[in-house]
Protein backbone atom coordinates (compact mmCIF):
# COMPACT_ATOMS: atom_id res chain seq x y z
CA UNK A 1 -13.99 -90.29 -90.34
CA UNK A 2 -14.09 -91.73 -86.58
CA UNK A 3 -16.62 -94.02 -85.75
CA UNK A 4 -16.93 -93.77 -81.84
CA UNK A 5 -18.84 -95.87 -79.45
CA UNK A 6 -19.30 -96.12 -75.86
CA UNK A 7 -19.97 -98.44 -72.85
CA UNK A 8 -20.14 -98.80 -69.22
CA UNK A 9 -23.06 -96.53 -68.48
CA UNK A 10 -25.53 -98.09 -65.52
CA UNK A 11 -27.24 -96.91 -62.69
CA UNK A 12 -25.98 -96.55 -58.94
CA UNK A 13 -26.49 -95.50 -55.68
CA UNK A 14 -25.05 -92.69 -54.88
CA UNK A 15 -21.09 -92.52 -53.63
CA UNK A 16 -20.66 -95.26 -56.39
CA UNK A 17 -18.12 -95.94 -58.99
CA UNK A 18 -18.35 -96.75 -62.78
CA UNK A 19 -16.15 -97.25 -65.40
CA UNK A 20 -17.35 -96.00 -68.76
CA UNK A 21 -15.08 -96.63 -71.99
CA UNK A 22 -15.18 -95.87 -75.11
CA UNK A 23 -13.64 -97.55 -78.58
CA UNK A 24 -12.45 -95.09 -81.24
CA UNK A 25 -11.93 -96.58 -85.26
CA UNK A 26 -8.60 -94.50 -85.30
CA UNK A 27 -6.07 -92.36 -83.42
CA UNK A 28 -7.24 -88.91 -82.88
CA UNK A 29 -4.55 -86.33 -80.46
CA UNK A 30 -7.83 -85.11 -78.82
CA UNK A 31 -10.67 -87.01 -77.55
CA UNK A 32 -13.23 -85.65 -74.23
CA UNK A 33 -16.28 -86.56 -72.63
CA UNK A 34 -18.92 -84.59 -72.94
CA UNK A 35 -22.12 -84.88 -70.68
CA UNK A 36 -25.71 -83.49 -70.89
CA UNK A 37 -28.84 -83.77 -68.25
CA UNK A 38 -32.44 -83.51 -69.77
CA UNK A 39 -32.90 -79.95 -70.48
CA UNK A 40 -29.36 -78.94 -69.21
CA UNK A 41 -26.39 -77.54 -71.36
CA UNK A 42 -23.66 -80.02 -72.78
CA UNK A 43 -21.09 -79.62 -70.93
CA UNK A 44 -17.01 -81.31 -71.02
CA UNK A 45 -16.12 -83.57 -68.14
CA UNK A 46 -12.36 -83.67 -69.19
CA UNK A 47 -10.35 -83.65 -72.51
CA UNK A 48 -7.22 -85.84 -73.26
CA UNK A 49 -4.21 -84.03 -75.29
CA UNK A 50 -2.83 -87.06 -76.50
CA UNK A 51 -2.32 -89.04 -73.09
CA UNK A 52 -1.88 -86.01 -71.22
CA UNK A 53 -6.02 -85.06 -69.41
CA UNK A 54 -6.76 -81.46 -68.84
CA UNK A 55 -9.60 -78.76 -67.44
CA UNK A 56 -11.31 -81.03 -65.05
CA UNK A 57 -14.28 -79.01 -64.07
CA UNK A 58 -14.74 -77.84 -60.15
CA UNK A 59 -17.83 -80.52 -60.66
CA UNK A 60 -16.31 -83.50 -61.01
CA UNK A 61 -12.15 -82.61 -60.23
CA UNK A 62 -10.89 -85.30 -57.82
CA UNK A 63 -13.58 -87.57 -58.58
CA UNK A 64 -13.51 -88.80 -61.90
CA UNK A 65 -10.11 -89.34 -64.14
CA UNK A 66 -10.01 -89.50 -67.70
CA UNK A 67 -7.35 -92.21 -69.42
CA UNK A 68 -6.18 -93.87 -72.54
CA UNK A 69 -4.87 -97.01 -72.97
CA UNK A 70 -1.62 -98.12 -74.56
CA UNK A 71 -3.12 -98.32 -77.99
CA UNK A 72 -4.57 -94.87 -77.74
CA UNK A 73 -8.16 -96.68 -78.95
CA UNK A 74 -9.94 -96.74 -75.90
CA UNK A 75 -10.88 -93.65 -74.16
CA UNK A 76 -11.82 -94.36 -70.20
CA UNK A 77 -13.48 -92.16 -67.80
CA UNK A 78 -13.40 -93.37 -64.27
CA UNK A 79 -15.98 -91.95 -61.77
CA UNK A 80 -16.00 -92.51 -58.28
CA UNK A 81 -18.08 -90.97 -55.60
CA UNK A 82 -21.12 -90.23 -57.45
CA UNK A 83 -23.44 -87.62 -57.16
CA UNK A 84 -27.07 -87.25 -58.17
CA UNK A 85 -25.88 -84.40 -59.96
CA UNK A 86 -23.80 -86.44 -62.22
CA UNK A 87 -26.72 -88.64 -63.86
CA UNK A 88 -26.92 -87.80 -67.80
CA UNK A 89 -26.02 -88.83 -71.05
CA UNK A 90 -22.14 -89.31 -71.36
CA UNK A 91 -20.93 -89.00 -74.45
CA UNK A 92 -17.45 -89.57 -75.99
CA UNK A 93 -15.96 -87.46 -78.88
CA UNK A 94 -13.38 -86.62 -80.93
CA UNK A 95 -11.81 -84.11 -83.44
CA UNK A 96 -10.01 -84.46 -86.85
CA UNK A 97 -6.90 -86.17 -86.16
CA UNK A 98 -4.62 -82.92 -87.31
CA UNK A 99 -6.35 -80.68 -84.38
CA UNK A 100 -4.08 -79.66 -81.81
CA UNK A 101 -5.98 -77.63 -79.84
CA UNK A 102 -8.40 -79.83 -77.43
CA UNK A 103 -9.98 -77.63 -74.84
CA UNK A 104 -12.30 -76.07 -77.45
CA UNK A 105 -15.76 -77.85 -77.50
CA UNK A 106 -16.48 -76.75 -80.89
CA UNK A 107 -13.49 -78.66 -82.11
CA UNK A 108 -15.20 -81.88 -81.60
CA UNK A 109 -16.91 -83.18 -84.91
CA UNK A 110 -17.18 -86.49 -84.18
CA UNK A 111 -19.16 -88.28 -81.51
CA UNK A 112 -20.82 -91.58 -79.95
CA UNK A 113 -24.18 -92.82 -79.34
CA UNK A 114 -23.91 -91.87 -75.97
CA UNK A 115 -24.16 -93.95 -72.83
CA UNK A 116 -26.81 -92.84 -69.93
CA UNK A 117 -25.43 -92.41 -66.22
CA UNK A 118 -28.10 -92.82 -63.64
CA UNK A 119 -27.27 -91.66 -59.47
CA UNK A 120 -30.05 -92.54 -56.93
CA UNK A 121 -30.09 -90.61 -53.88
């Protein structure tokens, strides 16, 4: 089991920055962030292989940056330049800690409450 939870959600203007972060119980080799709009698909902002981030989609690539820290507990996502576009839920998740294979959404099993992202024009 992984008990996930997340912080650092707010609201800003647009071309802001914020830091959101999230605290895992235990080491898992793939962890993401995930983010859904009302009445819009869930969709992955970026998955972490260990340390190593990956598949930044054309939305967000050169804006935001996903990172662990040393302990590999906290999960960060850093977003800069904000965009309407990007208000939603965020939410951080993980898979069983044997799964290898990180860029699959349906891997992920485990997830937090969610933290909400708001962008004024």
């Amino acid at each position: 089991q992984v008990q996930l939870v997340e912080s650092g959600g707010g609201s800003v203007q647009a071309g802001g920055s914020l830091r959101l972060s999230c605290v895992a119980s235990r080491y898992t080799y793939c962890m993401a962030w995930f983010r859904q709009a009302p009445g819009k698909e869930r969709e992955a902002v970026a998955y972490v292989y260990d340390i190593v981030s990956v598949n930044y989609p054309a939305s967000v690539k050169g804006r935001f940056t996903i990172s662990r820290d040393i302990a590999k507990t906290t999960l960060s996502l850093q977003m800069n330049s904000l965009k309407p576009e990007d208000t939603g839920m965020y939410y951080c998740a993980a898979t069983d800690p044997t799964i290898r294979a990180c860029s699959t959404p349906g891997a992920y099993n485990y997830w937090g409450q969610g933290t909400q992202v708001t962008v004024s024009s």
